[in-house]
N, C-alpha and C. Protein backbone atom coordinates (compact mmCIF):
# COMPACT_ATOMS: atom_id res chain seq x y z
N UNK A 1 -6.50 16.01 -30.47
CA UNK A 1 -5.49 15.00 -30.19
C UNK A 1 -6.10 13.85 -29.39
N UNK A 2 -5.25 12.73 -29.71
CA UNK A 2 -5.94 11.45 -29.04
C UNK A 2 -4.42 11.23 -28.25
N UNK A 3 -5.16 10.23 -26.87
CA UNK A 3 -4.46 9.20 -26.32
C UNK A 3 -4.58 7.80 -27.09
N UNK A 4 -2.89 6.82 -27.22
CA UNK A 4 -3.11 5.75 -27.37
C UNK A 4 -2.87 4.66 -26.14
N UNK A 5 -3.76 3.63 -25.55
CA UNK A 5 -3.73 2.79 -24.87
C UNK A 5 -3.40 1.68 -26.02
N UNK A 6 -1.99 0.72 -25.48
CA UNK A 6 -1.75 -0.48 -26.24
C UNK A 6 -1.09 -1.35 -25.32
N UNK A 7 -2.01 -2.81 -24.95
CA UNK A 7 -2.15 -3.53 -24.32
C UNK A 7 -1.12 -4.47 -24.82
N UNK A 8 -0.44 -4.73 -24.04
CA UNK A 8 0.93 -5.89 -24.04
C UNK A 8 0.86 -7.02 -23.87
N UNK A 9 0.78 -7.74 -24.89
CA UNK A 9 0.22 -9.22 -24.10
C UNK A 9 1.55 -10.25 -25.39
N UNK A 10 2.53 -9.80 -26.45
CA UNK A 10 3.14 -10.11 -26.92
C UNK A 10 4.68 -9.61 -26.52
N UNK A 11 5.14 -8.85 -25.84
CA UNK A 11 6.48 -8.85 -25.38
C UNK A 11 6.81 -7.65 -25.84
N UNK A 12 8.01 -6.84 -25.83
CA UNK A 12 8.51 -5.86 -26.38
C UNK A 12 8.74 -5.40 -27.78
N UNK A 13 9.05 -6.75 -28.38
CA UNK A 13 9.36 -6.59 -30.01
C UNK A 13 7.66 -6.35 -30.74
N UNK A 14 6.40 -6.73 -30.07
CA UNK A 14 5.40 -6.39 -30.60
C UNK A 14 4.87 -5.17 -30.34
N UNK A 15 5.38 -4.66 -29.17
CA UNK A 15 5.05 -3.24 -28.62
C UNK A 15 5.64 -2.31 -29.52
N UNK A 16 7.46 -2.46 -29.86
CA UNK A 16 7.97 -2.03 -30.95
C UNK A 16 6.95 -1.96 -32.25
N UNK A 17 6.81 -2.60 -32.60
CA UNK A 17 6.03 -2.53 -34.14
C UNK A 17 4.78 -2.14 -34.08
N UNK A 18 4.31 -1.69 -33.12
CA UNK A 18 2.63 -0.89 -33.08
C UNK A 18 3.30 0.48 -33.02
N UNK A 19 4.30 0.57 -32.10
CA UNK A 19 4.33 2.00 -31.45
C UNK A 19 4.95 2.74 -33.27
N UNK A 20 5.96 1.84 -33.72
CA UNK A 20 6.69 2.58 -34.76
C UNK A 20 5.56 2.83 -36.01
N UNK A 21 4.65 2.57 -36.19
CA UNK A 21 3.46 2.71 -36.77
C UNK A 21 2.70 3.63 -36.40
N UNK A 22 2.79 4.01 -34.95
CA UNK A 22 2.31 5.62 -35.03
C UNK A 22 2.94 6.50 -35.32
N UNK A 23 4.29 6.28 -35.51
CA UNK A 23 5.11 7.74 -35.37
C UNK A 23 4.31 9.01 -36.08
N UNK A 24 4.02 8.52 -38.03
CA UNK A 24 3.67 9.73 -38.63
C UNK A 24 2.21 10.02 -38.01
N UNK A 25 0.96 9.69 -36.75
CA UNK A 25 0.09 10.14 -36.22
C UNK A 25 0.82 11.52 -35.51
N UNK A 26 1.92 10.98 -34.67
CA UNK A 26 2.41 11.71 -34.07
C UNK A 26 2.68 13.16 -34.63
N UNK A 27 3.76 13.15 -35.64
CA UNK A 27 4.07 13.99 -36.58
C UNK A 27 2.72 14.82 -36.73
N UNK A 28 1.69 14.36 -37.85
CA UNK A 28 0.63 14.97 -38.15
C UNK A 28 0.15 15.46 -37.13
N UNK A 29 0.31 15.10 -35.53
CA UNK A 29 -0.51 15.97 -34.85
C UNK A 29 -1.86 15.63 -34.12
N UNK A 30 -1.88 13.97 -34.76
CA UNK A 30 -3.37 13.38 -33.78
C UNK A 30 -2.78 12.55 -32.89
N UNK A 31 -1.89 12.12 -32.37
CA UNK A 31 -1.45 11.58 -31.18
C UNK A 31 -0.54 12.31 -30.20
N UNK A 32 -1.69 12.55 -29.04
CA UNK A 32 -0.67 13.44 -28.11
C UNK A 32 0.32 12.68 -26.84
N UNK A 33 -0.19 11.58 -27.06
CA UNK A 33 0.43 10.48 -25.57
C UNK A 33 0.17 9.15 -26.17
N UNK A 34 1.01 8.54 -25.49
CA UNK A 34 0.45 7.12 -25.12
C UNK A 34 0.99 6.37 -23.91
N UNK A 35 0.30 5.46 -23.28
CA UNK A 35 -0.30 4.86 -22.51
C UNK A 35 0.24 3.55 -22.68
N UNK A 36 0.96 2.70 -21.79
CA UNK A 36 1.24 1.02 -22.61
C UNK A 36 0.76 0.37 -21.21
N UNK A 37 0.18 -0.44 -21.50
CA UNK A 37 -0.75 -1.30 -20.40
C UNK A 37 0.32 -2.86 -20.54
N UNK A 38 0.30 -3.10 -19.38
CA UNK A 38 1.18 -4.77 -18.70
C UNK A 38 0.80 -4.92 -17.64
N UNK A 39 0.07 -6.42 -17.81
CA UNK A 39 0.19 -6.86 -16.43
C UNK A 39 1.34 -7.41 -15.34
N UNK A 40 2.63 -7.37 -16.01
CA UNK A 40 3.67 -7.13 -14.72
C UNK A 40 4.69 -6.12 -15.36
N UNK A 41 5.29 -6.09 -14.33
CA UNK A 41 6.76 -4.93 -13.90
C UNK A 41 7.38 -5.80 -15.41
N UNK A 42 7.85 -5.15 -16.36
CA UNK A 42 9.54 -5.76 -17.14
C UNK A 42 10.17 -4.61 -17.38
N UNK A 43 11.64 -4.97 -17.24
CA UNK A 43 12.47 -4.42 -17.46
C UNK A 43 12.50 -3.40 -19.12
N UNK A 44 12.99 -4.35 -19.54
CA UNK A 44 12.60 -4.37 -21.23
C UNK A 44 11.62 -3.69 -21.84
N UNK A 45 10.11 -3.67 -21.31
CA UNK A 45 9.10 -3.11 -21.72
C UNK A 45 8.82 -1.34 -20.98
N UNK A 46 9.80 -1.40 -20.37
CA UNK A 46 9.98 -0.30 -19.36
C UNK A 46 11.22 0.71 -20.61
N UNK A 47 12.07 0.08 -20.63
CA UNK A 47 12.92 0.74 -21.58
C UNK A 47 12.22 1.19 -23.10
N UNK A 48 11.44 0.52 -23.23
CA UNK A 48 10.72 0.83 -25.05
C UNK A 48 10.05 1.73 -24.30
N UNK A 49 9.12 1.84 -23.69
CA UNK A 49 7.85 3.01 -22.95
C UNK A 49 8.68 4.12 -22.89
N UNK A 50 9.51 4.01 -22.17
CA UNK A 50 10.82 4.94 -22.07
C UNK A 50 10.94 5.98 -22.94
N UNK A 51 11.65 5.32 -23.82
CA UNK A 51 12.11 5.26 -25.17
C UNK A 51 11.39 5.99 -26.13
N UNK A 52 9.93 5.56 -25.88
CA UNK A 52 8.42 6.43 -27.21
C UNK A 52 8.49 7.23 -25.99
N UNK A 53 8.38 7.85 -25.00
CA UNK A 53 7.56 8.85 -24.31
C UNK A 53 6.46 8.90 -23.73
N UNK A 54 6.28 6.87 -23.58
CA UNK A 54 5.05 6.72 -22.93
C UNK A 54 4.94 6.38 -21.76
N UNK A 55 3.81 6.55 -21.09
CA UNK A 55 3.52 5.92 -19.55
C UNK A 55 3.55 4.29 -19.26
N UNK A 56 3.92 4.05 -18.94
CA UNK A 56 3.81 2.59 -18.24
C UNK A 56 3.17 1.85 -17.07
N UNK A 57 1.88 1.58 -17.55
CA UNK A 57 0.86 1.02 -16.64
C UNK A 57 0.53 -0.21 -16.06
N UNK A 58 0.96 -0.93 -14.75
CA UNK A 58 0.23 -2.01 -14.49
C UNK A 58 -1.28 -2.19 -14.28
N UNK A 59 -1.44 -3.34 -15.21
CA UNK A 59 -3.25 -2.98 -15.54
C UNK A 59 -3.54 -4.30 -15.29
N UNK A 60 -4.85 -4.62 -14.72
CA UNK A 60 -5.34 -5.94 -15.17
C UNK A 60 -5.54 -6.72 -16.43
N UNK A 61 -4.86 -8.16 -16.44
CA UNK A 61 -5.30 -8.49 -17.99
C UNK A 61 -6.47 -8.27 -18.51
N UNK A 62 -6.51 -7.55 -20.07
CA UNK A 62 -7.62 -7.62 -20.98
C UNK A 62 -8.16 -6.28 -20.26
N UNK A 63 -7.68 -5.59 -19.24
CA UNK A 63 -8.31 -4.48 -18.98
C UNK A 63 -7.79 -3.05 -19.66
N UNK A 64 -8.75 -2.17 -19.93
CA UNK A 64 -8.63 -0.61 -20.79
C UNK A 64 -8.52 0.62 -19.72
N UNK A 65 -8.99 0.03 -18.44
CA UNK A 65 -9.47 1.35 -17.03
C UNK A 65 -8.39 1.94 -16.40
N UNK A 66 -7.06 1.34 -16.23
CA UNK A 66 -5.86 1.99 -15.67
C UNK A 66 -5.40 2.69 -16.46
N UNK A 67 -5.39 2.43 -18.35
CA UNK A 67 -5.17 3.27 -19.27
C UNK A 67 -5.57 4.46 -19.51
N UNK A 68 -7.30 4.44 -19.15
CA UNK A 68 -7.71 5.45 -19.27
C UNK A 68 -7.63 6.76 -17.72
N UNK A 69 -7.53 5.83 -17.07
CA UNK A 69 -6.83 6.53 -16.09
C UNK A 69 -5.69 7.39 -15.84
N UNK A 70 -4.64 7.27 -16.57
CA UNK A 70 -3.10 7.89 -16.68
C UNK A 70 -3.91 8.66 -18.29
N UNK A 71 -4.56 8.46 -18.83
CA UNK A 71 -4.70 9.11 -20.45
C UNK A 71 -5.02 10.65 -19.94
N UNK A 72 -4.10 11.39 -20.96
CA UNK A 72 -4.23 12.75 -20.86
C UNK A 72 -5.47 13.47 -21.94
N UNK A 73 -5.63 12.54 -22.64
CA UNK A 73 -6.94 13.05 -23.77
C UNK A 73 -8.23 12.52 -23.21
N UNK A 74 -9.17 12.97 -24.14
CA UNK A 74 -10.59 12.38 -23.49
C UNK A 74 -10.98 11.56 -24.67
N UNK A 75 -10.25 11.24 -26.04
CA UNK A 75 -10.51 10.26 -27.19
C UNK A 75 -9.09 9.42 -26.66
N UNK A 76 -9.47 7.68 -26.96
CA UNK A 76 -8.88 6.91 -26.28
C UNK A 76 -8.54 5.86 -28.04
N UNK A 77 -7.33 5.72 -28.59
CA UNK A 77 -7.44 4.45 -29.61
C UNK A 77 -6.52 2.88 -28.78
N UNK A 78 -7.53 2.38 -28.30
CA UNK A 78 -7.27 1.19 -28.07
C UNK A 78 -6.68 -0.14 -28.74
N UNK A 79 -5.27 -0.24 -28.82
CA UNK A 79 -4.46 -1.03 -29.60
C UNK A 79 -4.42 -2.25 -28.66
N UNK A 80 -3.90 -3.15 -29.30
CA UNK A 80 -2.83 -4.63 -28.75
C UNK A 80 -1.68 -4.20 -29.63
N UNK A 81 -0.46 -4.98 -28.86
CA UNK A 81 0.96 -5.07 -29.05
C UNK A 81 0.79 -5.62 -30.16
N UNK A 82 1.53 -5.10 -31.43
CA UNK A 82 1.36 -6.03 -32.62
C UNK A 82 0.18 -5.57 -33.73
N UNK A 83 -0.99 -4.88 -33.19
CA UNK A 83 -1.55 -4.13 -34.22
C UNK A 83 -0.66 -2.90 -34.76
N UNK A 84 -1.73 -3.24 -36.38
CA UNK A 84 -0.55 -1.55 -37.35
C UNK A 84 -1.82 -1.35 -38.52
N UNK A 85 -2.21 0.01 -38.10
CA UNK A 85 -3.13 0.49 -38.35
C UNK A 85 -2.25 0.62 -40.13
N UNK A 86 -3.87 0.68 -41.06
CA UNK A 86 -3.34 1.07 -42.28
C UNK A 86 -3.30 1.88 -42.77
N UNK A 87 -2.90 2.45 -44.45
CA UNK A 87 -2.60 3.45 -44.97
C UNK A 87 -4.29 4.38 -45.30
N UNK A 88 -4.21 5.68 -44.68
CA UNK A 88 -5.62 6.25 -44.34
C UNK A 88 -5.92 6.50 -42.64
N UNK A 89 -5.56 5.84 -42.14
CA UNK A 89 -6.18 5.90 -40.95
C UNK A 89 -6.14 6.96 -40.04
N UNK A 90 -5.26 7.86 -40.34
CA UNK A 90 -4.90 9.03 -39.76
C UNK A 90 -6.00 10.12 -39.77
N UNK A 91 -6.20 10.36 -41.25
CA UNK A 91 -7.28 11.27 -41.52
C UNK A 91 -8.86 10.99 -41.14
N UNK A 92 -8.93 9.40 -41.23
CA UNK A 92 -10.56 9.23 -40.97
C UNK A 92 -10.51 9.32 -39.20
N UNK A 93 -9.27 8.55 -38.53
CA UNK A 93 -9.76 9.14 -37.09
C UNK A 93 -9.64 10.77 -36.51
N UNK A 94 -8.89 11.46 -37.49
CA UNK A 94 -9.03 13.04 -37.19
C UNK A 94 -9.96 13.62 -37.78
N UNK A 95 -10.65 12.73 -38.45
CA UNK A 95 -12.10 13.35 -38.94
C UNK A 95 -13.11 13.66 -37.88
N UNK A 96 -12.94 11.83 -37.52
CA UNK A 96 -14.23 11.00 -36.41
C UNK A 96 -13.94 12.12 -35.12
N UNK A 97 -12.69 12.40 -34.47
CA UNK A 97 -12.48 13.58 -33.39
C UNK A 97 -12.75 14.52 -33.19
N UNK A 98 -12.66 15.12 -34.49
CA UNK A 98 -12.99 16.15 -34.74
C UNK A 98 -14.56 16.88 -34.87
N UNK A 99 -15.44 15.99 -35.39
CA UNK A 99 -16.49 15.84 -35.57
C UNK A 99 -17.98 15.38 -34.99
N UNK A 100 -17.26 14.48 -34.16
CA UNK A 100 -18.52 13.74 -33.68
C UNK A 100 -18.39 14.19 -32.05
N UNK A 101 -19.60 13.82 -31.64
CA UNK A 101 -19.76 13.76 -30.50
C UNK A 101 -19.58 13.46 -29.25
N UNK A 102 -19.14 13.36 -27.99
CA UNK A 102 -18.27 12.78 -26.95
C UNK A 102 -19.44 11.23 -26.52
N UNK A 103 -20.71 12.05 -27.23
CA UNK A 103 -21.86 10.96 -26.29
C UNK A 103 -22.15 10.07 -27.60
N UNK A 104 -21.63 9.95 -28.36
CA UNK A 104 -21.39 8.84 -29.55
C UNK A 104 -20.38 8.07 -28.80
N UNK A 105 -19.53 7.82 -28.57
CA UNK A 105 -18.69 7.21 -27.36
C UNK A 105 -17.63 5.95 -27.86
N UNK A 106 -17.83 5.56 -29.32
CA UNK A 106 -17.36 4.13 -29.38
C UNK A 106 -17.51 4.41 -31.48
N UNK A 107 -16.11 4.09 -31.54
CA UNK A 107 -16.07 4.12 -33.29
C UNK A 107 -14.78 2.58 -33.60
N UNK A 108 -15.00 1.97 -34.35
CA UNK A 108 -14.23 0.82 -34.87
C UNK A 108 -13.48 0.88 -35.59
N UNK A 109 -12.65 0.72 -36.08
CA UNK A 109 -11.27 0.53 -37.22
C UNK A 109 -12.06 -1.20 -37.88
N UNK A 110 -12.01 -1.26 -39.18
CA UNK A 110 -11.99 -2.30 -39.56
C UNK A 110 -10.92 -3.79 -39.31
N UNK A 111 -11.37 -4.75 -39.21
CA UNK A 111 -10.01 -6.00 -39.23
C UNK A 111 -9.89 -6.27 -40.66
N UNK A 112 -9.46 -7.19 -40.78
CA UNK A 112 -9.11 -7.96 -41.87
C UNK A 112 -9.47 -9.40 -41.47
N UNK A 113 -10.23 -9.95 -41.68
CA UNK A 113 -10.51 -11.21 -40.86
C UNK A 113 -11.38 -12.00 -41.79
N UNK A 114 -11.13 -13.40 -41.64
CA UNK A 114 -12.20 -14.17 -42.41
C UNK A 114 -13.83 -13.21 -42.29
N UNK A 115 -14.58 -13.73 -43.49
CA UNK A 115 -15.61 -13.21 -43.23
C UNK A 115 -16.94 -13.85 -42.09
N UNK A 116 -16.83 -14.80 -41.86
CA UNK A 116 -17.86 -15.72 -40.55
C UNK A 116 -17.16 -15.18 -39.14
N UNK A 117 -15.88 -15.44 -39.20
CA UNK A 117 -15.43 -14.81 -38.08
C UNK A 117 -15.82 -13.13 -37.81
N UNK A 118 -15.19 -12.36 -38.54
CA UNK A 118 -15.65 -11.06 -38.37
C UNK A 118 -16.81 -10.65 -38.27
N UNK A 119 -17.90 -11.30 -38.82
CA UNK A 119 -19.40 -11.29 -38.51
C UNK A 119 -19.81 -11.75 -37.06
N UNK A 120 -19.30 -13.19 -37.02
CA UNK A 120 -19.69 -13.21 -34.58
C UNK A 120 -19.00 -12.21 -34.21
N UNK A 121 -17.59 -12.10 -34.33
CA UNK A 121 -17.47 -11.34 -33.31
C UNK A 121 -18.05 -9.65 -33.32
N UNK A 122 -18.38 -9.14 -34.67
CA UNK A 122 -18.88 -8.40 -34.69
C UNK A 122 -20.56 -8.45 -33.88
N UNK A 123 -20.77 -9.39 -34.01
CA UNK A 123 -22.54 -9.73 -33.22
C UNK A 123 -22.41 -9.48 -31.97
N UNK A 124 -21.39 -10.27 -31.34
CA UNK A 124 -21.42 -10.97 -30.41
C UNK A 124 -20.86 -9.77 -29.38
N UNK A 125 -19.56 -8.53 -30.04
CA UNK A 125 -18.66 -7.81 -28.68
C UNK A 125 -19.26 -6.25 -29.80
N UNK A 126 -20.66 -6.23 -29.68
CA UNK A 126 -20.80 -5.20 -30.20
C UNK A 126 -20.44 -3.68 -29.49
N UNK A 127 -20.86 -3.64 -28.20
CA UNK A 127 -20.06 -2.40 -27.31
C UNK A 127 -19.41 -2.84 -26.53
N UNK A 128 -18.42 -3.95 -26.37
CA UNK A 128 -17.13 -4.13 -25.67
C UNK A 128 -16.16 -3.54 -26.11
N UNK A 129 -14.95 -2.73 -25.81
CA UNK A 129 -14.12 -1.87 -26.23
C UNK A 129 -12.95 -3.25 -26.47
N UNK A 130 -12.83 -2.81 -27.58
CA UNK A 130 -11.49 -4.04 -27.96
C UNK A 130 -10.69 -3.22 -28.90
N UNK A 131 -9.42 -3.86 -28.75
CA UNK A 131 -8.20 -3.22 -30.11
C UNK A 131 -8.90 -3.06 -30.90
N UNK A 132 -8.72 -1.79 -31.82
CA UNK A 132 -8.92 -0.57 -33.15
C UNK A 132 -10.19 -0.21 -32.68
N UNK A 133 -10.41 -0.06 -31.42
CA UNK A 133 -11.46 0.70 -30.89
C UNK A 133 -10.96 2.50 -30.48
N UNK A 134 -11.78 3.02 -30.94
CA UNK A 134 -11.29 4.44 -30.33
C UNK A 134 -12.82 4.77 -29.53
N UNK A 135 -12.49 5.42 -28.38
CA UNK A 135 -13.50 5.60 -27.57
C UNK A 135 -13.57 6.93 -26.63
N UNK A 136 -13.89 6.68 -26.09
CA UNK A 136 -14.35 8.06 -25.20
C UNK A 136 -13.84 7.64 -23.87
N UNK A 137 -13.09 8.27 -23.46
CA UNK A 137 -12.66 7.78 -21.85
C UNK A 137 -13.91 7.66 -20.95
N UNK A 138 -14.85 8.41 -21.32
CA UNK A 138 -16.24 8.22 -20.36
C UNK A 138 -16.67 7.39 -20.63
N UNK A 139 -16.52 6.24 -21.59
CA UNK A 139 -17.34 5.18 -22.04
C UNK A 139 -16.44 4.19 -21.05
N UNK A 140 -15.29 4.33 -20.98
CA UNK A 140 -14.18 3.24 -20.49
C UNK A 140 -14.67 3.25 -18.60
N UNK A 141 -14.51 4.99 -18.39
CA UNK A 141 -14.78 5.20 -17.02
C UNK A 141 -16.16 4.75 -16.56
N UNK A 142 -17.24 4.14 -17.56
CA UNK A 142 -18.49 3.63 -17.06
C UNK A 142 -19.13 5.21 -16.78
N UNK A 143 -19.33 6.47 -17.22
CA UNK A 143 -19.42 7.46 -17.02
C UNK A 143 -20.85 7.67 -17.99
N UNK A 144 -20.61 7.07 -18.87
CA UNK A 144 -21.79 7.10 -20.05
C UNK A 144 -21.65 5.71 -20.65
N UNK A 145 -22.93 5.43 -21.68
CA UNK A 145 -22.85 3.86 -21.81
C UNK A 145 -22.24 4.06 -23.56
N UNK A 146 -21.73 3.17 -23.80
CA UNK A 146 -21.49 3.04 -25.41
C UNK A 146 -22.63 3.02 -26.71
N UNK A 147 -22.68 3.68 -27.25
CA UNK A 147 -23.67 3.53 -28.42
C UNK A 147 -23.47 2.39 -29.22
N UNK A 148 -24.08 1.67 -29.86
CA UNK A 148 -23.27 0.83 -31.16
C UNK A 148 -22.44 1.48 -31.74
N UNK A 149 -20.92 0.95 -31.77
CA UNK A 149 -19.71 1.32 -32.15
C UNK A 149 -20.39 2.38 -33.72
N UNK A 150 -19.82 3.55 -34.55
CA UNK A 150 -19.47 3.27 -35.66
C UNK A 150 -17.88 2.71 -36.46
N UNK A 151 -18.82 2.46 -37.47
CA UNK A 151 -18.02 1.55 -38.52
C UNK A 151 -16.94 2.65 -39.11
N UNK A 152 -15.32 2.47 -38.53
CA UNK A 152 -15.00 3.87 -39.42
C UNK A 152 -14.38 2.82 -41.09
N UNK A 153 -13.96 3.61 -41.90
CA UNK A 153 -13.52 3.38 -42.85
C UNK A 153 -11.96 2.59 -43.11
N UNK A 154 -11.03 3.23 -41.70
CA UNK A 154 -10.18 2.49 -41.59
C UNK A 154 -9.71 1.38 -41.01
N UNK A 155 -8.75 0.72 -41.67
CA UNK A 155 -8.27 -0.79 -41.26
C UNK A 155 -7.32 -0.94 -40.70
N UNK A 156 -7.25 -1.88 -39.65
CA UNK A 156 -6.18 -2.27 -38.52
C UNK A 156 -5.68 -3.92 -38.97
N UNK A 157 -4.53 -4.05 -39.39
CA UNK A 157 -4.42 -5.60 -39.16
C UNK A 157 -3.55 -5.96 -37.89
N UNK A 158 -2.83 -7.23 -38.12
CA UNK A 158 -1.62 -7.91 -37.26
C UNK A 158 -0.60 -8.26 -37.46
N UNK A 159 0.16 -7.81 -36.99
CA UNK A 159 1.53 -7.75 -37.91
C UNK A 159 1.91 -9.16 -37.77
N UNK A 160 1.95 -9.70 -38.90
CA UNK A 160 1.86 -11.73 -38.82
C UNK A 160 2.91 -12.30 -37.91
N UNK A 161 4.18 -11.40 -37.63
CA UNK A 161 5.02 -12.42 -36.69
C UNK A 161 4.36 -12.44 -35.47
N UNK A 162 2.96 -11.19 -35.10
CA UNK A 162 2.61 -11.50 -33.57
C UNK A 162 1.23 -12.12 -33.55
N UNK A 163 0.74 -12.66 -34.75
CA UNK A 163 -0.39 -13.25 -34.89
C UNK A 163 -1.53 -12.37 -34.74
């Protein structure tokens, strides 16, 4: 089982549409928690957390460390508000969990992204932990260093009303 950390930086209605996209993880059995990261107190975002059964974390912006902090697993899938993983993705990250190593530390979900773009930033944030990252809480805790991510097979887009 994995923890999900999903970083709020679009409001409640985007938190809605990531979280309802895990449900069948849930079901199947690879998501045991999740984790919702904000950098302030809301009301609103307090009631959805609520609501899924998740923790509610004040975190620094753009930060993953308070997440992994409250995370009850030691595999971490690092979302933004507004990502929705695609059809497949279930099985290749209960593969990658299942299988690999804790000191492999860092595996990717594909984007969907122009191709020049997806190439820098692929250059450029090669072991920075970013959304459709799944990781190793020891990689997050600075505990061990990140390997070059692998490439998994599955794809994460954005759900277009949250860009």
């Amino acid at each position: 089982m994995i923890t999900v950390l999903v970083r709020v930086t679009h409001g409640p209605e985007a938190l809605a549409a990531t979280l309802s996209a895990l449900v069948p993880a849930v079901a199947a059995g690879l998501i045991g928690d999740a984790v919702i990261l904000t950098d302030k107190l809301d009301e609103t975002l307090a009631k959805v957390a609520d609501a899924a059964g998740a923790t509610l974390v004040i975190a620094k912006p753009g930060s993953w460390i308070e997440g992994a902090n409250a995370a009850r697993r030691d595999w971490l899938l690092c979302l933004d508000d507004g990502d929705i993983p695609q059809e497949g993705w279930i099985r290749v990250l209960d593969r990658f969990v299942a299988l690999s190593k804790p000191e492999q530390g860092l595996a990717r979900m594909r984007r969907q992204r122009a191709g020049v773009i997806n190439a820098l930033v692929n250059l450029f944030a090669r072991t920075s932990v970013r959304g459709g990252d799944l990781v190793q809480r020891r990689v997050l805790m600075n505990e061990i260093r990140a390997r070059i991510p692998v490439r998994l097979s599955a794809t994460i887009e954005r759900d277009p009303v949250f860009g």
